[in-house]
Protein backbone atom coordinates (compact mmCIF):
# COMPACT_ATOMS: atom_id res chain seq x y z
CA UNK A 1 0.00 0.00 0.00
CA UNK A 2 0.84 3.41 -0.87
CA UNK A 3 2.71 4.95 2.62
CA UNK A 4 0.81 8.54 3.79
CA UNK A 5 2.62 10.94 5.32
CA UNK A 6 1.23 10.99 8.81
CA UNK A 7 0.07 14.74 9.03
CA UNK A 8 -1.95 15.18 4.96
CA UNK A 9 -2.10 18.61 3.57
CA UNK A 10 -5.31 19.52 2.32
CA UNK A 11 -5.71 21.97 -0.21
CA UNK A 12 -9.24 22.86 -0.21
CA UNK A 13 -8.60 26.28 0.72
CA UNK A 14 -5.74 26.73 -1.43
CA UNK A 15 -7.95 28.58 -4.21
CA UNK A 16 -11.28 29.90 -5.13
CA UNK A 17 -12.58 29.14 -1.92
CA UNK A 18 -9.79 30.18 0.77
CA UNK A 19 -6.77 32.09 0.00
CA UNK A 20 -6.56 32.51 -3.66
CA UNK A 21 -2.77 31.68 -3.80
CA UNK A 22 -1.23 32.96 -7.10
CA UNK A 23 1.09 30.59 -8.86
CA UNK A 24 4.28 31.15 -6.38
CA UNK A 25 2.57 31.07 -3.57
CA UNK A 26 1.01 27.71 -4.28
CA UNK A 27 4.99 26.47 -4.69
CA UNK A 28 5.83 28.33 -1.71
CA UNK A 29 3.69 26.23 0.34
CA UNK A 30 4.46 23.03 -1.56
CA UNK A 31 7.86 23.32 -0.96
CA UNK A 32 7.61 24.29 2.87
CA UNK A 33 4.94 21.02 3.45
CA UNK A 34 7.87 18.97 1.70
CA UNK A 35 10.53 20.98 4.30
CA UNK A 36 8.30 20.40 7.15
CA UNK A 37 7.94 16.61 6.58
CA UNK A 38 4.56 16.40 4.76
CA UNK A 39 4.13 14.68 1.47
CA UNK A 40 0.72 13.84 0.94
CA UNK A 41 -1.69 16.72 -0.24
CA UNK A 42 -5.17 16.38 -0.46
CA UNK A 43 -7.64 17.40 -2.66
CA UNK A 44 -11.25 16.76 -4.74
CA UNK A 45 -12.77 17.50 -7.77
CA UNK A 46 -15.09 20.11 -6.26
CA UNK A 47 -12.71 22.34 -4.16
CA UNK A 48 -12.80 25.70 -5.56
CA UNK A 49 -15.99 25.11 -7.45
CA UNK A 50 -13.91 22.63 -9.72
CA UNK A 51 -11.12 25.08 -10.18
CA UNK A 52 -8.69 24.31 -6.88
CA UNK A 53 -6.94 21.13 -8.81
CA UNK A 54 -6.30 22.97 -11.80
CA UNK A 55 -4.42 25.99 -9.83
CA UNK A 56 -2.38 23.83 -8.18
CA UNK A 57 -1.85 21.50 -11.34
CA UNK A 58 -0.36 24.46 -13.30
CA UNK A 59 1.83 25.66 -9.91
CA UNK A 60 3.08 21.76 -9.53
CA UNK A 61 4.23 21.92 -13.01
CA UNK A 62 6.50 24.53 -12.13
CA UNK A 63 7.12 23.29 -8.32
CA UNK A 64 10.38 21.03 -9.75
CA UNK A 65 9.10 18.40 -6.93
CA UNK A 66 9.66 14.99 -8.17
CA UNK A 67 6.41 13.17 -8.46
CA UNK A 68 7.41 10.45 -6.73
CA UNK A 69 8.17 11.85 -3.77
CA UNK A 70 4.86 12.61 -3.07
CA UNK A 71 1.42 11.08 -2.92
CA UNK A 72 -1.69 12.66 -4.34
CA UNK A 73 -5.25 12.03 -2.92
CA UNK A 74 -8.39 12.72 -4.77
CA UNK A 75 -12.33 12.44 -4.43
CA UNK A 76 -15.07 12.41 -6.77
CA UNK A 77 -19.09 11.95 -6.76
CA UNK A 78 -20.63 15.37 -5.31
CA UNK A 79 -22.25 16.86 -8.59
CA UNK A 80 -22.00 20.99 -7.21
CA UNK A 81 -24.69 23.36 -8.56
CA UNK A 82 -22.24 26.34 -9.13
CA UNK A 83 -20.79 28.47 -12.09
CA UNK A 84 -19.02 25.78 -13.62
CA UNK A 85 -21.89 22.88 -13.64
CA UNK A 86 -24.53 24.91 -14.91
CA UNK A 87 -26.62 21.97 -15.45
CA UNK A 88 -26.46 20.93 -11.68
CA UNK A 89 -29.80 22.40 -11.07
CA UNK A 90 -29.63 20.57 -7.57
CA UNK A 91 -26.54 19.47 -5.61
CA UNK A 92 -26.59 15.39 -5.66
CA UNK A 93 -24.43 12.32 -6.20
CA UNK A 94 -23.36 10.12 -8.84
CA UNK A 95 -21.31 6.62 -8.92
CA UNK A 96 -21.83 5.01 -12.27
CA UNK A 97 -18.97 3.52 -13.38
CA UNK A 98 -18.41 5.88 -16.80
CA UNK A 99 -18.70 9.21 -14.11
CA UNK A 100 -16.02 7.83 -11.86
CA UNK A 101 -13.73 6.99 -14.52
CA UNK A 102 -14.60 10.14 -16.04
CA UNK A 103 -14.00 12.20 -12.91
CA UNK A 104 -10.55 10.33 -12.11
CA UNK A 105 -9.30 11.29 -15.83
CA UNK A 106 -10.40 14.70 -15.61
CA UNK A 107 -8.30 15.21 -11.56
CA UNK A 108 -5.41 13.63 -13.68
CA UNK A 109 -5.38 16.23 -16.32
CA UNK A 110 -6.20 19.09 -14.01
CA UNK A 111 -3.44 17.96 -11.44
CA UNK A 112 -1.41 17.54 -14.57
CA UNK A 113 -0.22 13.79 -13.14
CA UNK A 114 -0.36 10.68 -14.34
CA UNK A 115 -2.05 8.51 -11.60
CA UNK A 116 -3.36 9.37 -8.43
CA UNK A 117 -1.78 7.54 -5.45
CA UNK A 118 -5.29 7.85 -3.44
CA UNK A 119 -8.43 7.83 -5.16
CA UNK A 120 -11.87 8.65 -2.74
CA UNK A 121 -15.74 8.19 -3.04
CA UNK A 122 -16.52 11.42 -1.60
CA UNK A 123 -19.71 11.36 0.42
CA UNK A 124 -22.42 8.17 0.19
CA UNK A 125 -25.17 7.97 -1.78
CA UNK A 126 -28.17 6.20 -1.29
CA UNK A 127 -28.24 4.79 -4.82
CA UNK A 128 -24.50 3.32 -5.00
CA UNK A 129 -24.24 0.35 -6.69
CA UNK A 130 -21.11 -1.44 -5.39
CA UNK A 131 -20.74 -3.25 -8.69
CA UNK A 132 -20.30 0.25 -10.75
CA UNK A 133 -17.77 1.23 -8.60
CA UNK A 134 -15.78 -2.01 -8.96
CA UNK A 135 -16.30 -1.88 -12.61
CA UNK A 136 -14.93 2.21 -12.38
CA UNK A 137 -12.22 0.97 -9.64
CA UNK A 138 -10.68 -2.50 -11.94
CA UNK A 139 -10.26 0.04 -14.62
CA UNK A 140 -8.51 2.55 -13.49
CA UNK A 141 -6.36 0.51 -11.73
CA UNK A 142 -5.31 -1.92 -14.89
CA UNK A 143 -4.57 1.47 -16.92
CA UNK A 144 -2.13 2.88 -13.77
CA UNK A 145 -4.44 5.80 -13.34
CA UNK A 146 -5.07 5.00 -9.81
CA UNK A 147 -2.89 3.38 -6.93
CA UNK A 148 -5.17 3.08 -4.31
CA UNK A 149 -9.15 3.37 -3.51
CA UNK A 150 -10.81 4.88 -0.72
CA UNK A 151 -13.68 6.51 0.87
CA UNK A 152 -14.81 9.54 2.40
CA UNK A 153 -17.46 10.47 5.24
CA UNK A 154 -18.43 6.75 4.96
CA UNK A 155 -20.00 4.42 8.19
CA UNK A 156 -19.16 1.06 8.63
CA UNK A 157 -22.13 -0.55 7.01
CA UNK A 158 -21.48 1.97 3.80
CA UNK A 159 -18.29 0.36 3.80
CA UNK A 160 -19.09 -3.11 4.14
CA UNK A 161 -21.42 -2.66 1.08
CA UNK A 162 -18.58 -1.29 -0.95
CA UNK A 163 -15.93 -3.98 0.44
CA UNK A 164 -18.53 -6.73 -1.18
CA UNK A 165 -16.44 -5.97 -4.53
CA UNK A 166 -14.24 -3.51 -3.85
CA UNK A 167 -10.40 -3.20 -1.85
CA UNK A 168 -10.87 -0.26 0.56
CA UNK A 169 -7.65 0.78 1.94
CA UNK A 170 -8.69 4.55 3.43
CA UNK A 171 -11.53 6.38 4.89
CA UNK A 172 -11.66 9.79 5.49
CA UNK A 173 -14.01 11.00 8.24
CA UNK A 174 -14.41 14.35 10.48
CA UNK A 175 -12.60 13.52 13.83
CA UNK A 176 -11.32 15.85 16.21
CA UNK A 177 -11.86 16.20 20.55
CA UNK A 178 -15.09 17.93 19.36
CA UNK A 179 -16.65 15.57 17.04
CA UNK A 180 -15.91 12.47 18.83
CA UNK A 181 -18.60 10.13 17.80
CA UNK A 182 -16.27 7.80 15.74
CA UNK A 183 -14.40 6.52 18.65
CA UNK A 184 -17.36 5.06 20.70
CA UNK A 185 -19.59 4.38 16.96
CA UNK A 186 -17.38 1.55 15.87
CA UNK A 187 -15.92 3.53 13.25
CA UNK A 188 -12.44 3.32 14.30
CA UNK A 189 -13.09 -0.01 15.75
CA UNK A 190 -14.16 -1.17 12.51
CA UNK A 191 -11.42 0.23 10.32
CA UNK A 192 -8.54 -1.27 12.78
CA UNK A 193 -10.03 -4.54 12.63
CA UNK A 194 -10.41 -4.44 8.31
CA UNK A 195 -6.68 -2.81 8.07
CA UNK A 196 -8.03 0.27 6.72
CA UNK A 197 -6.33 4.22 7.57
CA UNK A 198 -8.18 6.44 9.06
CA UNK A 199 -7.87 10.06 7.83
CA UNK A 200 -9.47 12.75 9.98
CA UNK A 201 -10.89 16.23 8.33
CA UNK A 202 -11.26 19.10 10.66
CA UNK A 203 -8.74 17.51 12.85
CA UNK A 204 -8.85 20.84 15.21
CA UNK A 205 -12.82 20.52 15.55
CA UNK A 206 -14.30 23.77 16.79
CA UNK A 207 -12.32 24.84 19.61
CA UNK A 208 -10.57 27.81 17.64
CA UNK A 209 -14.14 28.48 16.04
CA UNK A 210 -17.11 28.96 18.66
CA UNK A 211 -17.02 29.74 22.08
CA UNK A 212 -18.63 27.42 23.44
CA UNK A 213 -19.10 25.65 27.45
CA UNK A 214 -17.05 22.75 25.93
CA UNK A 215 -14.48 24.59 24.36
CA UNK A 216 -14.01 26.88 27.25
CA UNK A 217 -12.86 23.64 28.80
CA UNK A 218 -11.28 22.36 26.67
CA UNK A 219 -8.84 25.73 26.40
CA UNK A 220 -8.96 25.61 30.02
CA UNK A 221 -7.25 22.05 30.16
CA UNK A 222 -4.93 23.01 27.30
CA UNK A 223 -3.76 26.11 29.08
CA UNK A 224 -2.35 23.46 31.68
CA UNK A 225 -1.11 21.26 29.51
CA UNK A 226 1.16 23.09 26.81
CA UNK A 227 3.42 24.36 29.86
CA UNK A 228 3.90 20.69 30.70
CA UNK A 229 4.63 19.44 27.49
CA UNK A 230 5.78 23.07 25.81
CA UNK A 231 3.60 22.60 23.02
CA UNK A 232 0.62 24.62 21.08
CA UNK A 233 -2.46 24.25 22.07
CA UNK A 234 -2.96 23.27 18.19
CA UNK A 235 0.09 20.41 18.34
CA UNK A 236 -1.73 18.77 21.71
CA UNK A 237 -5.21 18.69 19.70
CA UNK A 238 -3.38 16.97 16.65
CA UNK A 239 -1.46 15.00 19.29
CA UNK A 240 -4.70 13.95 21.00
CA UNK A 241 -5.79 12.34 17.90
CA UNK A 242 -2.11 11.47 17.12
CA UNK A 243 -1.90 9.14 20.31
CA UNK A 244 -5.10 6.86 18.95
CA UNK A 245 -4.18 2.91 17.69
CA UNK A 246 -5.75 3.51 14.83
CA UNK A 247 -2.99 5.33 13.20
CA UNK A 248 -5.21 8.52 12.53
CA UNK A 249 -4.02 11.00 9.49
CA UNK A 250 -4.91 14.32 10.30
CA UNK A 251 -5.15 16.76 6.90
CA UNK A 252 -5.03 19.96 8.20
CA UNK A 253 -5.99 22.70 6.58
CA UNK A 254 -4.56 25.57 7.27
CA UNK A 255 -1.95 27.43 5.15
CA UNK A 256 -0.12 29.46 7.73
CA UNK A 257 3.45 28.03 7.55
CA UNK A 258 4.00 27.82 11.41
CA UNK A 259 0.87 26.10 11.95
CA UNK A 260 1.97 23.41 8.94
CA UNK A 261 5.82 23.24 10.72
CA UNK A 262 3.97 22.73 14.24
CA UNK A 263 1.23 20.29 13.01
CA UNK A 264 4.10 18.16 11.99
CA UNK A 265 5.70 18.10 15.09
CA UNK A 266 2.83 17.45 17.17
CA UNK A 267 3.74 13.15 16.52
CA UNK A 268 6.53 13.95 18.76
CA UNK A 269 4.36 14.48 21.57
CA UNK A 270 3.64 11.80 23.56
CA UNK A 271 0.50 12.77 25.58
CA UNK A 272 0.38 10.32 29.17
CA UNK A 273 -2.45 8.33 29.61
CA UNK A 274 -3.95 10.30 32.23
CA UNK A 275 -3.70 13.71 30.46
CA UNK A 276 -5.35 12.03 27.04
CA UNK A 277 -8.42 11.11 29.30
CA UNK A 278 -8.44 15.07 31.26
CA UNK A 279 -8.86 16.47 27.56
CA UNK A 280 -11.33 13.53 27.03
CA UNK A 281 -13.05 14.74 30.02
CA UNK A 282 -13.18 18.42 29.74
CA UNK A 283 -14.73 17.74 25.73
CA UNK A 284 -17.60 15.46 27.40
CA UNK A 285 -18.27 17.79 30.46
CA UNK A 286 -17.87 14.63 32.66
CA UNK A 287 -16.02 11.95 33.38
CA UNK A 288 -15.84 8.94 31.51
CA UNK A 289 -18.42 5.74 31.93
């Protein structure tokens, strides 16, 4: 299998619908996530209102970063009503086999790459037919478009249903001290026990976004904590998550350099038992069962 790094970039603000880097400072940032340790950047078809891969495409091409030394991830199936769909009269899904192909070539040509090392079903749908994906999955695989399937926002049971004909090697899923429900769902459970990586979006959850009773604890307990371990309170979150046995990838998303350098150096903190439970605690406003 295709190795991760174990912090993912993702790029979804990157363009249209975040920053707006120009051309150089798309490098710039490619070149310090390389310099910091990350490798894998993540994107899909829709970021940017299907512009985002493009952008970054045409600043790769000029990046001189060999392509093998880093890994590309990808998702398709949400058809966006927007500017450039014009026939999307209403946002939906769709998983024949002749769109996924179809969406797989066209991240290929806009990422100006040859394969993808990560390819993702983006969110269910309720009329997936596991056998059109297989069909879509078998070819690109044969023609070396794709290195590697996956999923995205998926539960267990979705999974299974997909896993009746199809390798699933990655799911990516919102995890974070704030949204929590995947470690007590079976989610994780069920992904350590069928060998499959867990990536986590919004790895920070809310606490830098409301103020909230929970997150007022939660910066309470973090307050203590980075003077014990000199960290961020950003590198304990990531290291919360980080400390898991289900080898959880966060992809951040920020693009503020420090934040990338730091998020990278939150695996060297090793958080104690004890103080992994108190940030536990202060997220559920009690103690645990």
């Amino acid at each position: 299998m295709t190795k991760f790094s174990r912090i993912i970039q993702g790029c979804m603000t990157w363009g249209a619908w975040g920053k707006q880097f120009n051309e150089q400072e798309m490098i710039a940032t490619m070149h310090h996530c390389l310099e910091a340790g990350i490798t894998t950047f993540d994107h899909a078809d829709i970021y940017g209102d299907y512009t985002t891969e493009e952008d970054f495409g045409n600043a790769f091409a000029k990046a001189d970063i060999p392509r093998d030394s880093i890994q590309l991830i990808s998702k398709c199936g949400i058809q966006m009503k927007g500017e450039a769909r014009p026939e999307n009269t209403i946002k939906h899904y769709q998983y024949d086999a002749n769109y996924v192909i179809s969406s797989a070539e066209r991240s290929l040509k806009m990422l100006q790459t040859e394969y993808l090392d990560l390819f993702l079903l983006h969110r269910p749908s309720p009329l997936l037919r596991p056998d059109e994906v297989s069909k879509a999955v078998e070819q690109l695989k044969s023609q070396g478009k794709i290195k590697a399937f996956g999923l995205s926002n998926f539960t267990p049971a979705q999974t299974d249903l997909v896993r009746t004909k199809t390798e699933v090697v990655a799911n990516q899923i919102e995890i974070s001290l704030t949204t929590r429900e995947s470690l007590t769902d079976g989610s994780l459970d069920y992904m350590m026990t069928h060998g499959i990586a867990p990536m986590s979006w919004s790895p920070l959850g809310s606490v830098f976004r409301e103020d909230t009773p929970q997150n007022q604890r939660i910066k309470k307990k973090l307050k203590s904590l980075s003077e014990k371990y000199n960290a961020k309170d950003d590198q304990l979150l990531l290291a919360w998550l980080l400390k898991h046995p289900s080898g959880i990838h966060p992809v951040i998303g920020t693009t503020n350099k420090e934040r990338i350098t730091n998020a990278v150096t939150a695996s060297d903190i090793e958080l104690e038992l004890k103080d992994w439970f108190e940030l536990l605690e202060a997220s559920v406003g009690e103690e645990v069962a």
